[in-house]
Protein backbone atom coordinates (compact mmCIF):
# COMPACT_ATOMS: atom_id res chain seq x y z
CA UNK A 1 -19.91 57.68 -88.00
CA UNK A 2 -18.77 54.00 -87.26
CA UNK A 3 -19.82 52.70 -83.80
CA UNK A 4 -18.17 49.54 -82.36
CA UNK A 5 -20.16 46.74 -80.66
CA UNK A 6 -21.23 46.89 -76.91
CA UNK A 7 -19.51 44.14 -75.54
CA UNK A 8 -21.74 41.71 -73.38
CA UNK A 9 -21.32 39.10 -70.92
CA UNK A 10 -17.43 37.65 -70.15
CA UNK A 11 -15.17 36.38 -72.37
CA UNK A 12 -13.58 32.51 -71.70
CA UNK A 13 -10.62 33.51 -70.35
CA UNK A 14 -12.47 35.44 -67.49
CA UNK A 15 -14.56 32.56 -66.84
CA UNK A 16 -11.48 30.22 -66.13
CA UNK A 17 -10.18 32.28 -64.07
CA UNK A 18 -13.14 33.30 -61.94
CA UNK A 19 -13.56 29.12 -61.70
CA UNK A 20 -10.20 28.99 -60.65
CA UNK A 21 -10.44 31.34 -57.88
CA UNK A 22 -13.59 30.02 -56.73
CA UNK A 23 -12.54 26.49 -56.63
CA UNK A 24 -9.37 27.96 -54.87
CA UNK A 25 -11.39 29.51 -52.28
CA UNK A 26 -13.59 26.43 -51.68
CA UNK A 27 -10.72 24.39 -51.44
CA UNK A 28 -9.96 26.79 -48.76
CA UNK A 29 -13.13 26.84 -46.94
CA UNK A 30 -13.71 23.21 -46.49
CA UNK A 31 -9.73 23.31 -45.44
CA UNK A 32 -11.03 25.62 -42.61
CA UNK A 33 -13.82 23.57 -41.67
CA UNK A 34 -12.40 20.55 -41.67
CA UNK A 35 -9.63 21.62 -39.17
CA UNK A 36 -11.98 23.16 -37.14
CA UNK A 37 -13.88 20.06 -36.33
CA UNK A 38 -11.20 18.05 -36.18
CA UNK A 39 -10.21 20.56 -33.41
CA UNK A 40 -13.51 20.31 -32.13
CA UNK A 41 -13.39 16.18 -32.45
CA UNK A 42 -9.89 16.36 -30.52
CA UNK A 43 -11.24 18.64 -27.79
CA UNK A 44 -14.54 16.97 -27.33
CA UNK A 45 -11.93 13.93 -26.88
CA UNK A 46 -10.05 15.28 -24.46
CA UNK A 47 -12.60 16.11 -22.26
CA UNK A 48 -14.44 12.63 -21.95
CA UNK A 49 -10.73 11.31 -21.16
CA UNK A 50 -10.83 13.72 -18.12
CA UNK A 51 -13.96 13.09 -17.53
CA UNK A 52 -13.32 9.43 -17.12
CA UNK A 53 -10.37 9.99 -15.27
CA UNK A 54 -11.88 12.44 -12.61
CA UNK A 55 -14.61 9.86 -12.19
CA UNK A 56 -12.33 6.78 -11.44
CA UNK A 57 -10.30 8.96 -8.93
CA UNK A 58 -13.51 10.58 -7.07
CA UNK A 59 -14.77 6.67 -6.97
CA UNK A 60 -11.79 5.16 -5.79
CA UNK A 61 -11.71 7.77 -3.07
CA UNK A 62 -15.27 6.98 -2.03
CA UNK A 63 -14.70 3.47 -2.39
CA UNK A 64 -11.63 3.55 -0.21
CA UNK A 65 -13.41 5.84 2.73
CA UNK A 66 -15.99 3.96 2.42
CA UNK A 67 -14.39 0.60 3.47
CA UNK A 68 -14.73 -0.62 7.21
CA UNK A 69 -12.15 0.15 9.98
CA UNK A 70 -11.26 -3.40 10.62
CA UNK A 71 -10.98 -4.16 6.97
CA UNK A 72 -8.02 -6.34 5.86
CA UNK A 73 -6.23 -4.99 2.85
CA UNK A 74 -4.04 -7.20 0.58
CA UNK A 75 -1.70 -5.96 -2.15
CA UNK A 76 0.32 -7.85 -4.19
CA UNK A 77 1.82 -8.04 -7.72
CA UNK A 78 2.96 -10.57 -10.80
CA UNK A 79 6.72 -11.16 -10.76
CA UNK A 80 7.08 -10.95 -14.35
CA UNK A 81 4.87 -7.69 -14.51
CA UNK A 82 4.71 -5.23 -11.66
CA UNK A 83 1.95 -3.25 -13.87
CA UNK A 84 -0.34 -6.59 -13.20
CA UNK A 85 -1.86 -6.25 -9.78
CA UNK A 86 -4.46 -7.01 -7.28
CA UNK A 87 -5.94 -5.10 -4.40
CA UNK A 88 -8.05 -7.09 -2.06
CA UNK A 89 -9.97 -5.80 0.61
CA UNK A 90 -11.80 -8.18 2.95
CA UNK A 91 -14.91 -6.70 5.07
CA UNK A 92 -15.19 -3.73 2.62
CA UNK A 93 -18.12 -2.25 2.81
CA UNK A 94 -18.04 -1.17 -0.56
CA UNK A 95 -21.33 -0.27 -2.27
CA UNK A 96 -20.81 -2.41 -5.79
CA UNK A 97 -23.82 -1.51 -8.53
CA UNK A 98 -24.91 -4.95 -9.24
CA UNK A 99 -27.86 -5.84 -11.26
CA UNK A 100 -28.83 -2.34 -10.80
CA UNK A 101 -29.16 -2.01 -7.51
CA UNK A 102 -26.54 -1.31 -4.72
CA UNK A 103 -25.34 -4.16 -2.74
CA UNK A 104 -22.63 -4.20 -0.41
CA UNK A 105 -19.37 -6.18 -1.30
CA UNK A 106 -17.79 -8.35 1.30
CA UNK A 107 -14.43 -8.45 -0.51
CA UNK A 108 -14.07 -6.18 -2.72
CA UNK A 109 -10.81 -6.10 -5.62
CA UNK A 110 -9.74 -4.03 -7.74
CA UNK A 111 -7.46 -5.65 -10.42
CA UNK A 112 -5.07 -4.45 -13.25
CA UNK A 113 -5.28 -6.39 -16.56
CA UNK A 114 -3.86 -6.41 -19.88
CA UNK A 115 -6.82 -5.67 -22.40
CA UNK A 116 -6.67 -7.37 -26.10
CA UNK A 117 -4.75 -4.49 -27.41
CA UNK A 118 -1.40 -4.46 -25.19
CA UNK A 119 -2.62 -1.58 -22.86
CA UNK A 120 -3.71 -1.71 -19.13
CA UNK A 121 -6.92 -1.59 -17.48
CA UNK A 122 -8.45 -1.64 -13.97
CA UNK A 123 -11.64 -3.67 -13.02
CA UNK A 124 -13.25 -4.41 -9.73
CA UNK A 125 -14.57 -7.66 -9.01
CA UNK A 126 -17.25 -8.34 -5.99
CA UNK A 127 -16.90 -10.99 -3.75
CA UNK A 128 -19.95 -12.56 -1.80
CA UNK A 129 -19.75 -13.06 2.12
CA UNK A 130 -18.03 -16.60 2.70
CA UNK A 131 -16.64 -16.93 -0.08
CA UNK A 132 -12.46 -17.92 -1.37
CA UNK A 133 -11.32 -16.44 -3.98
CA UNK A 134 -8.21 -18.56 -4.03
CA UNK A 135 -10.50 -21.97 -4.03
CA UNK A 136 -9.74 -24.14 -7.27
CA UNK A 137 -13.73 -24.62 -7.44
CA UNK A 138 -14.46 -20.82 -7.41
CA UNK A 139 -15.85 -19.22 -10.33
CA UNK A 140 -14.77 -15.35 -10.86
CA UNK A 141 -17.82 -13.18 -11.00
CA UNK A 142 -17.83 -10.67 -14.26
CA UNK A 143 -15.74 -7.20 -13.16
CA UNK A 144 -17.21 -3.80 -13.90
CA UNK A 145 -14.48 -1.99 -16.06
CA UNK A 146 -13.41 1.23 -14.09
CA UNK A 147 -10.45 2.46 -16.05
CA UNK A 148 -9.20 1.49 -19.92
CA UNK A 149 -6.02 2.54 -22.12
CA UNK A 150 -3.61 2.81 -19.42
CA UNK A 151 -0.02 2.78 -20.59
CA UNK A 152 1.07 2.56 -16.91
CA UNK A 153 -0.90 2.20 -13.31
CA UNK A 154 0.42 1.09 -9.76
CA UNK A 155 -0.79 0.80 -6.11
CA UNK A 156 1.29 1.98 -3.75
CA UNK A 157 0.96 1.63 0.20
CA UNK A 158 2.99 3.53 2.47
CA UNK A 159 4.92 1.68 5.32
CA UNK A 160 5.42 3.70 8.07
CA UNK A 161 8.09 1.79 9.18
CA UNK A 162 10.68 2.08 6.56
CA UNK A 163 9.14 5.62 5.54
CA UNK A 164 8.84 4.66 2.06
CA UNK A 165 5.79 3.51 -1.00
CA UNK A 166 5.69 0.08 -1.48
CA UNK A 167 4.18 -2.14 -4.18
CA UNK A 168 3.54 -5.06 -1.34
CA UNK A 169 0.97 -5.32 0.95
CA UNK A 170 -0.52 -8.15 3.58
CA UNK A 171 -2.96 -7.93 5.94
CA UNK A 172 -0.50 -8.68 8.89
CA UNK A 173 0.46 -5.04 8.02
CA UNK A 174 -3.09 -3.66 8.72
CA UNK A 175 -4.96 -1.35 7.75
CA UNK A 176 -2.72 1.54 5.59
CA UNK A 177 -2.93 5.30 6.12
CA UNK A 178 -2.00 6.02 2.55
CA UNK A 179 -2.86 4.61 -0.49
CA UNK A 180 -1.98 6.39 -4.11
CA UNK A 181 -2.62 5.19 -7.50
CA UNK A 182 -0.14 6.20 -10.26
CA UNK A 183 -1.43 5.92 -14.12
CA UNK A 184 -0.59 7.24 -17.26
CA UNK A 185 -2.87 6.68 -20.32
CA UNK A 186 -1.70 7.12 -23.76
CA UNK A 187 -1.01 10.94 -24.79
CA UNK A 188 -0.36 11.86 -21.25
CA UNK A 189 2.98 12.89 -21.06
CA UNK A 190 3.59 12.75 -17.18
CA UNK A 191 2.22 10.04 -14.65
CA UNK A 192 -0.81 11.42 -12.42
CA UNK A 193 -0.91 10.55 -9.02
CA UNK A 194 -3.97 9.97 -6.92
CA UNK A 195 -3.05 10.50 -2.70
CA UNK A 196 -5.76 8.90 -0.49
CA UNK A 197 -5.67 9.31 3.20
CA UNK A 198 -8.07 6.72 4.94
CA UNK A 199 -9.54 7.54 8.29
CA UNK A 200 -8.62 6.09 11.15
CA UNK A 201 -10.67 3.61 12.56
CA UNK A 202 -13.06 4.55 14.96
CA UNK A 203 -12.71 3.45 18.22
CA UNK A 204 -16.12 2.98 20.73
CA UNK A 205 -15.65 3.54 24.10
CA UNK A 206 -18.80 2.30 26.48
CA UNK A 207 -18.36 3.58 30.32
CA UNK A 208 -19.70 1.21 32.80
């Protein structure tokens, strides 16, 4: 009686196509893997951006409250681009981090700017006591960057007397009750607003 061979180990054709499938299923793997941490890379992202942005806002707020009640504010804007702007405030009271340590800003301004690339960014600038910022012979001290990548960002006062936000400020006006601070950075779709009510100033009465 004839007895055929035992057949051992895979023929070629079996072995191209087991390749196939496993390079198929790697291809598939790493396809996985890298969208997950480019999902992960995105997210991570997203939440330094709101990070930042929850950081400027709860300092501008402190910043704000924190300024004297017979400080003079000043707000004002280029003519050729209302997205350039400063926002002076004389007699802050403003803690500014300088040189590592706290010191306490006389004027204090917080200035929008063009960065290299085309987009808008904020920066506040500390002005010693005595001191004119408008003097030819001054020399700017270096600002502390507070907010990058804007694609839009205005202050806005509101005037009580024609019930309305306004771009505008001078210190004849006094000292506003409202001040907000719209911004948009780039893959925001809507503007954010930040509403700031400032105390009144307090008042000491001494009975004789």
């Amino acid at each position: 009686m004839n007895c055929g061979k035992q057949k051992n180990g895979f023929t070629l054709l079996e072995l191209v196509l087991a390749l196939g499938i496993l390079a198929i299923l790697t291809a598939s793997i790493f396809s996985v893997v890298g969208s997950v941490l480019g999902l992960t890379s995105a997210l991570v992202s997203e939440q330094k951006r709101e990070a930042r942005l929850d950081d400027f806002e709860n300092y501008i707020e402190f910043a704000l409250r924190q300024s004297a009640g017979d400080s003079q504010f000043q707000l004002s804007q280029d003519t050729l681009n209302t997205n350039i702007q400063s926002f002076f405030i004389t007699n802050s009271h403003i803690p500014y981090p300088s040189q590592n340590k706290e010191t306490i800003a006389f004027t204090s301004e917080f200035r929008t700017e063009i960065a290299p690339g085309g987009l808008l960014q904020v920066l506040q600038y500390h002005y010693p006591e005595e001191s004119d910022p408008s003097a030819s012979e001054f020399t700017v001290p270096d600002g502390i960057l507070l907010l990058k990548e804007l694609t839009y960002c205005q202050w806005q006062f509101y005037d009580p007397t024609i019930n309305d936000w306004v771009s505008e400020w001078g210190t004849e006006k006094g000292r506003p009750r409202q001040i907000r601070f719209l911004y948009q950075t780039e893959g925001m779709e809507f503007v954010f607003t930040k509403s700031i009510w400032l105390p009144s100033p307090v008042t000491v009465q001494i009975n004789q």
